[in-house]
PDB file of N, CA and C in Angstrom:
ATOM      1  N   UNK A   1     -66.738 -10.058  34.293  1.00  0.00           N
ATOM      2  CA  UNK A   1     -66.646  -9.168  33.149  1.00  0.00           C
ATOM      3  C   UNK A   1     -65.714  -9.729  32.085  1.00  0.00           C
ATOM      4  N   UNK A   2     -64.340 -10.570  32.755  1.00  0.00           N
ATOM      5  CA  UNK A   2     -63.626 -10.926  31.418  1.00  0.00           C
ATOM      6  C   UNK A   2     -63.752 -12.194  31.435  1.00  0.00           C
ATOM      7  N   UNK A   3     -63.921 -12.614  30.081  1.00  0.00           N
ATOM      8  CA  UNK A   3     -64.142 -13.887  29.239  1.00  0.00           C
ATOM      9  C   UNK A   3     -63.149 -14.776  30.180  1.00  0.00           C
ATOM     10  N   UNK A   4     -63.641 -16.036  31.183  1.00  0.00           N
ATOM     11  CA  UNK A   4     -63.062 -16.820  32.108  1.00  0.00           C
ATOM     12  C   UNK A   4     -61.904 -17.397  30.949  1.00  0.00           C
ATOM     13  N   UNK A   5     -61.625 -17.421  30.391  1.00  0.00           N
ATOM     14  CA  UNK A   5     -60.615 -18.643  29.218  1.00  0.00           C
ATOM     15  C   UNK A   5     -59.741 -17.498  28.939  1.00  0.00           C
ATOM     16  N   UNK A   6     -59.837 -15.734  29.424  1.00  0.00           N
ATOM     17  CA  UNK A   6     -58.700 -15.276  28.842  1.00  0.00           C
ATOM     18  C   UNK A   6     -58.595 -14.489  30.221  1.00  0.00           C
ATOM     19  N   UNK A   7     -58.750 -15.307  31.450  1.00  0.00           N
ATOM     20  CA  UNK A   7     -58.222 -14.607  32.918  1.00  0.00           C
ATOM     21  C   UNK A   7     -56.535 -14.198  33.255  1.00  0.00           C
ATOM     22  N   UNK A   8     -56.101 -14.999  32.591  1.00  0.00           N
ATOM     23  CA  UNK A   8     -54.497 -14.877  32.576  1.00  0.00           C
ATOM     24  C   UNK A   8     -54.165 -13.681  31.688  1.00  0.00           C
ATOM     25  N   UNK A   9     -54.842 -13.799  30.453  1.00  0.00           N
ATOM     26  CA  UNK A   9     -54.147 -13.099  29.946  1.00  0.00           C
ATOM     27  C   UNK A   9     -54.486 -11.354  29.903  1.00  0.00           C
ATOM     28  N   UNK A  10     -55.843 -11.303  30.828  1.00  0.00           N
ATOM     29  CA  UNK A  10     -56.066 -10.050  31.451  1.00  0.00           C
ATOM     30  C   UNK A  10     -55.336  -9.691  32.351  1.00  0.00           C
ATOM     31  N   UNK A  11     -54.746 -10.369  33.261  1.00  0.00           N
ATOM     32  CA  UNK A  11     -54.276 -10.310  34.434  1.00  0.00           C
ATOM     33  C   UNK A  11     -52.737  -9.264  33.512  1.00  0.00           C
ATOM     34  N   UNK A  12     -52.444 -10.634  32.827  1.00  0.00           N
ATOM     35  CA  UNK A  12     -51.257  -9.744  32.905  1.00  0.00           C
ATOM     36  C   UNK A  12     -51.063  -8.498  31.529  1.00  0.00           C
ATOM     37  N   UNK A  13     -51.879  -8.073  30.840  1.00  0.00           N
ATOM     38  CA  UNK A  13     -52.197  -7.391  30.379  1.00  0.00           C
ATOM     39  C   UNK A  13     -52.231  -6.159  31.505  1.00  0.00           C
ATOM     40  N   UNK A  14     -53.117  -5.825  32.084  1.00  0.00           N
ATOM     41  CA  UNK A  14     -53.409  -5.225  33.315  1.00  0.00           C
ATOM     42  C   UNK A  14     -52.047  -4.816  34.351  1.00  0.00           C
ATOM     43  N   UNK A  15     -51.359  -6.091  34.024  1.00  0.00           N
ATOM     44  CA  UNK A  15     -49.750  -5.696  35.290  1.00  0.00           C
ATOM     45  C   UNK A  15     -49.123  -4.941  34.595  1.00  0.00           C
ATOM     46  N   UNK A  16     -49.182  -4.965  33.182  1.00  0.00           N
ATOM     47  CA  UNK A  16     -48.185  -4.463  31.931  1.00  0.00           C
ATOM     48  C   UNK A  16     -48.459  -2.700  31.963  1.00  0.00           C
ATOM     49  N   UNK A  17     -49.590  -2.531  31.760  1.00  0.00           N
ATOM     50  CA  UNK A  17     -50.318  -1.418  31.535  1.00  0.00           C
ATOM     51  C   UNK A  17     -50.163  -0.194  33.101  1.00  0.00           C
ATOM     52  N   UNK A  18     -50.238  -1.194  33.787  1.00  0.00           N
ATOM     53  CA  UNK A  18     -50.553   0.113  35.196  1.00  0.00           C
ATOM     54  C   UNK A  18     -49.135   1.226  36.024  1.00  0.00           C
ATOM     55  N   UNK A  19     -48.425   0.902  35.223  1.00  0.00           N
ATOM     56  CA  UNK A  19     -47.447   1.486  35.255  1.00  0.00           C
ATOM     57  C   UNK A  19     -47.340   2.552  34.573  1.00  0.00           C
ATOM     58  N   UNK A  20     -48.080   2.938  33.201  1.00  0.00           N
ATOM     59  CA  UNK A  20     -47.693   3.983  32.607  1.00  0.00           C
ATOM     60  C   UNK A  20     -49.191   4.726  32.391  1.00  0.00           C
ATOM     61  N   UNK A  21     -49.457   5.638  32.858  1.00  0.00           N
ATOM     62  CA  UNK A  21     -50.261   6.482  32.871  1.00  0.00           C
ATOM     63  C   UNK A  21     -51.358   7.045  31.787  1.00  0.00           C
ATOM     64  N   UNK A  22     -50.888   6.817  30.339  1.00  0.00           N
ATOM     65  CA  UNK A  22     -51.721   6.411  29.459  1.00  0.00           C
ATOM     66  C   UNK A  22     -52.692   5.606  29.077  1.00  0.00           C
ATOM     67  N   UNK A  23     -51.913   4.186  29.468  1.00  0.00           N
ATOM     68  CA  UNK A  23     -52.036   2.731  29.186  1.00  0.00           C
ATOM     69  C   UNK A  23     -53.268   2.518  30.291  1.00  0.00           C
ATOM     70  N   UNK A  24     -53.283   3.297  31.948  1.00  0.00           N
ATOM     71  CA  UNK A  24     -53.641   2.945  33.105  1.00  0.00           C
ATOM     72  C   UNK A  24     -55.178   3.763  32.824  1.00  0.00           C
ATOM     73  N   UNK A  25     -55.122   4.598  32.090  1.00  0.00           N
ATOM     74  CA  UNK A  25     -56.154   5.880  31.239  1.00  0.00           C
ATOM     75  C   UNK A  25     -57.090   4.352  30.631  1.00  0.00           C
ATOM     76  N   UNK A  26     -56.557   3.759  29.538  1.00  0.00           N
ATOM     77  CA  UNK A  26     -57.160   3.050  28.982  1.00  0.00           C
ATOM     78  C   UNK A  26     -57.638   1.486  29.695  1.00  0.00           C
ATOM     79  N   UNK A  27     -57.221   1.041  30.555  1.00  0.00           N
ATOM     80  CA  UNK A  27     -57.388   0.314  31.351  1.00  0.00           C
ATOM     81  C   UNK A  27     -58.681   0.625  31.742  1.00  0.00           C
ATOM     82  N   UNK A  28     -58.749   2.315  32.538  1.00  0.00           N
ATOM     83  CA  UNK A  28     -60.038   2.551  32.928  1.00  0.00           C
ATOM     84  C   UNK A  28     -61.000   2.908  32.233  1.00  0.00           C
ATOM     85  N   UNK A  29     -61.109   2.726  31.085  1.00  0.00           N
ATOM     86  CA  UNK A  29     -62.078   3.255  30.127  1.00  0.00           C
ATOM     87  C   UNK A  29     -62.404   2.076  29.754  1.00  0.00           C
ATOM     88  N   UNK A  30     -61.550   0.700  29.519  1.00  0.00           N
ATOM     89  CA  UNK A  30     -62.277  -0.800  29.181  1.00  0.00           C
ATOM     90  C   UNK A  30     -63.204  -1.023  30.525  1.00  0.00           C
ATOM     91  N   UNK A  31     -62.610  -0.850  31.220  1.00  0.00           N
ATOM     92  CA  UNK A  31     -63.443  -1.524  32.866  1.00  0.00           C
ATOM     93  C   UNK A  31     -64.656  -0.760  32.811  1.00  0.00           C
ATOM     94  N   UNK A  32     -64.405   0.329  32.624  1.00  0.00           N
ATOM     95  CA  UNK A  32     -66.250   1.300  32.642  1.00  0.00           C
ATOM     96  C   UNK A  32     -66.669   0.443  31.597  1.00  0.00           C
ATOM     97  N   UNK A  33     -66.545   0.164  30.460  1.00  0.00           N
ATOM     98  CA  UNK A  33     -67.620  -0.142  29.347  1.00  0.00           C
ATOM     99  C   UNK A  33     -67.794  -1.641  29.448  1.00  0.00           C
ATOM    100  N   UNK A  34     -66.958  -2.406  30.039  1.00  0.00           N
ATOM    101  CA  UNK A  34     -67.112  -4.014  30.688  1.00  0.00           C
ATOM    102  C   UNK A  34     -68.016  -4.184  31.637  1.00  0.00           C
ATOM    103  N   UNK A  35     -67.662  -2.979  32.729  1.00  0.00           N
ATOM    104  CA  UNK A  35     -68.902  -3.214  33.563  1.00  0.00           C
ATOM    105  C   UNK A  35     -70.383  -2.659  33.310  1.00  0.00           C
ATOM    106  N   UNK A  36     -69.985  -1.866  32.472  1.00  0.00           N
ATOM    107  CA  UNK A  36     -71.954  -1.594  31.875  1.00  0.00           C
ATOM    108  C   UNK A  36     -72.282  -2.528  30.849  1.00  0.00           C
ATOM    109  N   UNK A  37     -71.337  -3.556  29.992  1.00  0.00           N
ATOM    110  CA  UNK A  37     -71.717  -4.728  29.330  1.00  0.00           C
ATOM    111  C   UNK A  37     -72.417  -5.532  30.513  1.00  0.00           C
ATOM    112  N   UNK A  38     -71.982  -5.883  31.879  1.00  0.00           N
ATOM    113  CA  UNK A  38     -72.005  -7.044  32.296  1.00  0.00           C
ATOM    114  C   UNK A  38     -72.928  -6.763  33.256  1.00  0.00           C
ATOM    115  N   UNK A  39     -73.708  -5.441  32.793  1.00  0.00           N
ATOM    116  CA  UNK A  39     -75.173  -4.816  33.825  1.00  0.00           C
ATOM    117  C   UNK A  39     -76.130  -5.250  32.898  1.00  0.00           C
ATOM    118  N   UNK A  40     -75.980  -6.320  31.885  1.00  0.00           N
ATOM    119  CA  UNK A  40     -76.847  -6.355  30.889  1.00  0.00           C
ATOM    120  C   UNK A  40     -77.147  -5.074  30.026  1.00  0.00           C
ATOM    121  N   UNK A  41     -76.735  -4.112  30.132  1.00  0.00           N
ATOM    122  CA  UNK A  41     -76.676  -2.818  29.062  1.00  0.00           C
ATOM    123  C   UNK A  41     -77.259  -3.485  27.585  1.00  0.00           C
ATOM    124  N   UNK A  42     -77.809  -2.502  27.347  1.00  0.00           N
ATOM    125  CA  UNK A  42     -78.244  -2.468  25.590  1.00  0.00           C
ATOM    126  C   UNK A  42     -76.654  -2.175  24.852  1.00  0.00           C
ATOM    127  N   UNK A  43     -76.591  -2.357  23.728  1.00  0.00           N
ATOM    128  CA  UNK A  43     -75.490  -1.715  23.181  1.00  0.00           C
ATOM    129  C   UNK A  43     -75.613  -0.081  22.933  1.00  0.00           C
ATOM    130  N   UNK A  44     -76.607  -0.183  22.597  1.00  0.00           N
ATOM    131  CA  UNK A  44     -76.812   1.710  22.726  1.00  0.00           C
ATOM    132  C   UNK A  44     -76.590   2.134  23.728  1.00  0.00           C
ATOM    133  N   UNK A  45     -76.989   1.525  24.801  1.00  0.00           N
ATOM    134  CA  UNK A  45     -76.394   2.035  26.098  1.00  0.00           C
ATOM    135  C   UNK A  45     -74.687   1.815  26.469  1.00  0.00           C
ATOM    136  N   UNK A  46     -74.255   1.000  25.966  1.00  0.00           N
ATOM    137  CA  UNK A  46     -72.814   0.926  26.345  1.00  0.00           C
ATOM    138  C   UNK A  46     -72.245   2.162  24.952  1.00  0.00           C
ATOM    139  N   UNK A  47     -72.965   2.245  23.931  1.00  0.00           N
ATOM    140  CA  UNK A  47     -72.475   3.151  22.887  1.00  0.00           C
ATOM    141  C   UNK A  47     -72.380   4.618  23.850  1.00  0.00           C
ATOM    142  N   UNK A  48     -73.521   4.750  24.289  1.00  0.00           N
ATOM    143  CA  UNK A  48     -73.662   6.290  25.235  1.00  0.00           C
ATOM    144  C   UNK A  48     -72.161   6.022  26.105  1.00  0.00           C
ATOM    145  N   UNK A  49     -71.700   5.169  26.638  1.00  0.00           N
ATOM    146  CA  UNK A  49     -70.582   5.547  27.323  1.00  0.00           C
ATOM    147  C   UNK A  49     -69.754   5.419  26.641  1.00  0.00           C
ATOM    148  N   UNK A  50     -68.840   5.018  25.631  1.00  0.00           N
ATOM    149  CA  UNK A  50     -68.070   5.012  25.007  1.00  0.00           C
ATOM    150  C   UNK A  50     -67.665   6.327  24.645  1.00  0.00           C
ATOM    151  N   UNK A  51     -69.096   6.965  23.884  1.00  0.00           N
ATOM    152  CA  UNK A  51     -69.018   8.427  23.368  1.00  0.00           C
ATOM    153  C   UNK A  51     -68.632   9.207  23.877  1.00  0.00           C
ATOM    154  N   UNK A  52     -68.982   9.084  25.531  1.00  0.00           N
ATOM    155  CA  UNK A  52     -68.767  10.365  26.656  1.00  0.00           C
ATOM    156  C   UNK A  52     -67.404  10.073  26.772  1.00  0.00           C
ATOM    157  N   UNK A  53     -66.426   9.009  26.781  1.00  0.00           N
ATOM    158  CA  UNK A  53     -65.008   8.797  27.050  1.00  0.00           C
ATOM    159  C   UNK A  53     -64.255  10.046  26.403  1.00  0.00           C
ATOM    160  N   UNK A  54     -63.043  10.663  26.947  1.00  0.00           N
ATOM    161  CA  UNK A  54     -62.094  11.251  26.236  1.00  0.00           C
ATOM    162  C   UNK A  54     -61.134  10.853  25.594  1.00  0.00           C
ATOM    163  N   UNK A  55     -61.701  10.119  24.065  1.00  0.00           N
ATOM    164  CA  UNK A  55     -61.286   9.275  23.050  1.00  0.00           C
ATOM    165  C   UNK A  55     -60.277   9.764  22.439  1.00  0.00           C
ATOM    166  N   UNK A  56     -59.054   9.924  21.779  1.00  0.00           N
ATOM    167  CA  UNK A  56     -58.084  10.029  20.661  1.00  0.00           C
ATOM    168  C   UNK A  56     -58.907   9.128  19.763  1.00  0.00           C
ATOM    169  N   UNK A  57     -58.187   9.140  18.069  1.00  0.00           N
ATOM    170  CA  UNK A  57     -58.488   8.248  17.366  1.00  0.00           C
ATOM    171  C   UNK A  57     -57.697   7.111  17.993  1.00  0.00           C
ATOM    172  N   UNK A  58     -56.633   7.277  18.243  1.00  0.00           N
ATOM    173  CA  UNK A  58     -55.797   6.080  18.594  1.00  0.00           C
ATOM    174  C   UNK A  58     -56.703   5.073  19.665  1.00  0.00           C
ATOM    175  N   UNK A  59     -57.122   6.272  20.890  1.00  0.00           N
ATOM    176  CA  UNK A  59     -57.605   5.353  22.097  1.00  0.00           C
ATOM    177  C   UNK A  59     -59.032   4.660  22.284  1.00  0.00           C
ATOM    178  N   UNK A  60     -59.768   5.530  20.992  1.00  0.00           N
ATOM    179  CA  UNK A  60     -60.749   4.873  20.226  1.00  0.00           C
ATOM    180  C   UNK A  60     -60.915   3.572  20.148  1.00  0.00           C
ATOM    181  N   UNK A  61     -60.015   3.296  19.110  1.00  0.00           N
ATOM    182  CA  UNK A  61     -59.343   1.801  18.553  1.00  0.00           C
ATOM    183  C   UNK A  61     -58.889   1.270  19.633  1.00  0.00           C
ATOM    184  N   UNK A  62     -58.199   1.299  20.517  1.00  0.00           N
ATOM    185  CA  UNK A  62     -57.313   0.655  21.321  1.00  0.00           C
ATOM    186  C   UNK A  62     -58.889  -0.024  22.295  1.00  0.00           C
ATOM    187  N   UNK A  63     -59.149   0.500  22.974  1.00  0.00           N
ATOM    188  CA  UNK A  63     -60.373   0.659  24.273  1.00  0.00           C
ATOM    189  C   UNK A  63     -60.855  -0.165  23.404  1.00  0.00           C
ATOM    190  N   UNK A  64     -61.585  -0.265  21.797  1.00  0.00           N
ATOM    191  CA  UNK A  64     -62.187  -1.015  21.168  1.00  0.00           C
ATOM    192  C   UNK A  64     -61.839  -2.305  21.044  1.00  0.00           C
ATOM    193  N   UNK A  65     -60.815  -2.647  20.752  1.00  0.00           N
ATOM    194  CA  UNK A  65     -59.858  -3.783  20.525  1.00  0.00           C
ATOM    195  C   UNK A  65     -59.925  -4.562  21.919  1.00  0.00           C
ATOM    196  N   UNK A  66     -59.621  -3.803  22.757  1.00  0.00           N
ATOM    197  CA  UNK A  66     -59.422  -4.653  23.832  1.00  0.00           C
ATOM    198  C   UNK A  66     -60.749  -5.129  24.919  1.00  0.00           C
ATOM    199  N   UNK A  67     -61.734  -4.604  24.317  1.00  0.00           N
ATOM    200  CA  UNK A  67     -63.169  -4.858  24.875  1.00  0.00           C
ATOM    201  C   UNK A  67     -63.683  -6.066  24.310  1.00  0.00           C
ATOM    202  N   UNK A  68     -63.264  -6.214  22.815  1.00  0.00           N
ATOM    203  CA  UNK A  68     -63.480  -6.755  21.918  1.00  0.00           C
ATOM    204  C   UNK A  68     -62.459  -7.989  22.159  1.00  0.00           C
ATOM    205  N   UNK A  69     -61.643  -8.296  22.906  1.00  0.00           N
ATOM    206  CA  UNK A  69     -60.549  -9.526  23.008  1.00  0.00           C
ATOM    207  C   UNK A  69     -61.092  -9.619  24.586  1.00  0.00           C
ATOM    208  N   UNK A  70     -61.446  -9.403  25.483  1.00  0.00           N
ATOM    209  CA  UNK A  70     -61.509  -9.821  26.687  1.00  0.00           C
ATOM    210  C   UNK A  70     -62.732  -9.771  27.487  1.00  0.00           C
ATOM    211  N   UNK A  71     -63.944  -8.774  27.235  1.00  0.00           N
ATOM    212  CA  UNK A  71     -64.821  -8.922  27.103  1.00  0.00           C
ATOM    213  C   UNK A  71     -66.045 -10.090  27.044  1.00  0.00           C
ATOM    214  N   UNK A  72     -66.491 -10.812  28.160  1.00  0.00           N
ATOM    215  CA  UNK A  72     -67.993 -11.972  28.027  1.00  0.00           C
ATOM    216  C   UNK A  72     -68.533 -11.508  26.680  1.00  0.00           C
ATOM    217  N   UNK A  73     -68.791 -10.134  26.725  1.00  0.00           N
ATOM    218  CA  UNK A  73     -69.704  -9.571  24.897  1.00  0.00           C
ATOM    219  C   UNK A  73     -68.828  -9.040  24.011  1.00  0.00           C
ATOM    220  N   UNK A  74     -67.855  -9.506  24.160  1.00  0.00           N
ATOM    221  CA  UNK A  74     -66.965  -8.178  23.448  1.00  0.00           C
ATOM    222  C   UNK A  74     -66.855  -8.425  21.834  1.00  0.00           C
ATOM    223  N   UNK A  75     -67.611  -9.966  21.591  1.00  0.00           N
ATOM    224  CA  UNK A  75     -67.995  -9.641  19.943  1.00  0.00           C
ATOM    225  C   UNK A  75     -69.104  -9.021  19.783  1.00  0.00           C
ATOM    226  N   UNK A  76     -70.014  -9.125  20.473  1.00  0.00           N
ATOM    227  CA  UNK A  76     -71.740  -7.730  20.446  1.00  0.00           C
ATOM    228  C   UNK A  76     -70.960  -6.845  20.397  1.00  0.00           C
ATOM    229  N   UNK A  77     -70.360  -6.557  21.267  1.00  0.00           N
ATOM    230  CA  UNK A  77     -69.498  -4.721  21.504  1.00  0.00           C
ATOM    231  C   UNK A  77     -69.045  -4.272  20.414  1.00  0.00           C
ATOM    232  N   UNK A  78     -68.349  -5.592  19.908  1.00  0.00           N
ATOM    233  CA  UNK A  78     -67.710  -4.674  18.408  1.00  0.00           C
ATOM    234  C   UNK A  78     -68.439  -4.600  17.374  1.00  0.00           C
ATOM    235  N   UNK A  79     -69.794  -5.309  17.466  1.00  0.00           N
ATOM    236  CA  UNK A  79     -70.666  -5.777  15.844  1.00  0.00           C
ATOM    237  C   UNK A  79     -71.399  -4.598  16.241  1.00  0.00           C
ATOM    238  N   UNK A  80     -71.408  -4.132  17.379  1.00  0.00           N
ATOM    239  CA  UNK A  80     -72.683  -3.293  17.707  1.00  0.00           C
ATOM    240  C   UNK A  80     -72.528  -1.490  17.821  1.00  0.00           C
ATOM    241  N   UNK A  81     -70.576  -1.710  17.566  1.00  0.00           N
ATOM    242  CA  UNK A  81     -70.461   0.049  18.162  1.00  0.00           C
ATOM    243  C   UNK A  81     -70.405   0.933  16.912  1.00  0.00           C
ATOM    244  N   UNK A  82     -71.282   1.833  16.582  1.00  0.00           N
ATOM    245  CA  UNK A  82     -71.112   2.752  15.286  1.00  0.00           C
ATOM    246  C   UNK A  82     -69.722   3.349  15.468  1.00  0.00           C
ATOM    247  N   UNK A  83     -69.377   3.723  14.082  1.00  0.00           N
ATOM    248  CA  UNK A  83     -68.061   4.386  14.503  1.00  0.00           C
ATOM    249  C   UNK A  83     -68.592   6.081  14.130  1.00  0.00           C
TER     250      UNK A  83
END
């Protein structure tokens, strides 16, 4: 699911994050939409899960950003998600 050339820097992204309960929120909301990228998903279909997430504007952006940096598709993901 994550782009092999940025394994490190998921890793520790991921160590950073799981500690605080927000951060660990958004963690699991990239991994759902990584792993329906990497089921071959349509983008409309990864759009349908995004939508169903319990988004803030903030966590919107954030979940976006970081799908979009670590992500095998995560430039489709971002060219492809309506806002």
């Amino acid at each position: 699911m994550v782009d092999p050339a940025k394994i490190d820097e998921w890793k520790d992204f991921v160590e950073t994050r799981e500690e605080s309960l927000y951060s660990g929120i958004l963690v699991d909301y990239v991994i759902e939409i990584m792993e329906k990228l990497e089921s071959g998903a349509t983008i409309e279909e990864v759009q349908e899960v995004f939508d169903t997430q319990p988004h803030s504007g903030a966590s919107y952006t954030m979940v976006r950003n970081i799908v979009k940096d670590f992500s095998k598709r995560g430039a489709e993901f971002d060219a492809g998600i309506e806002i």
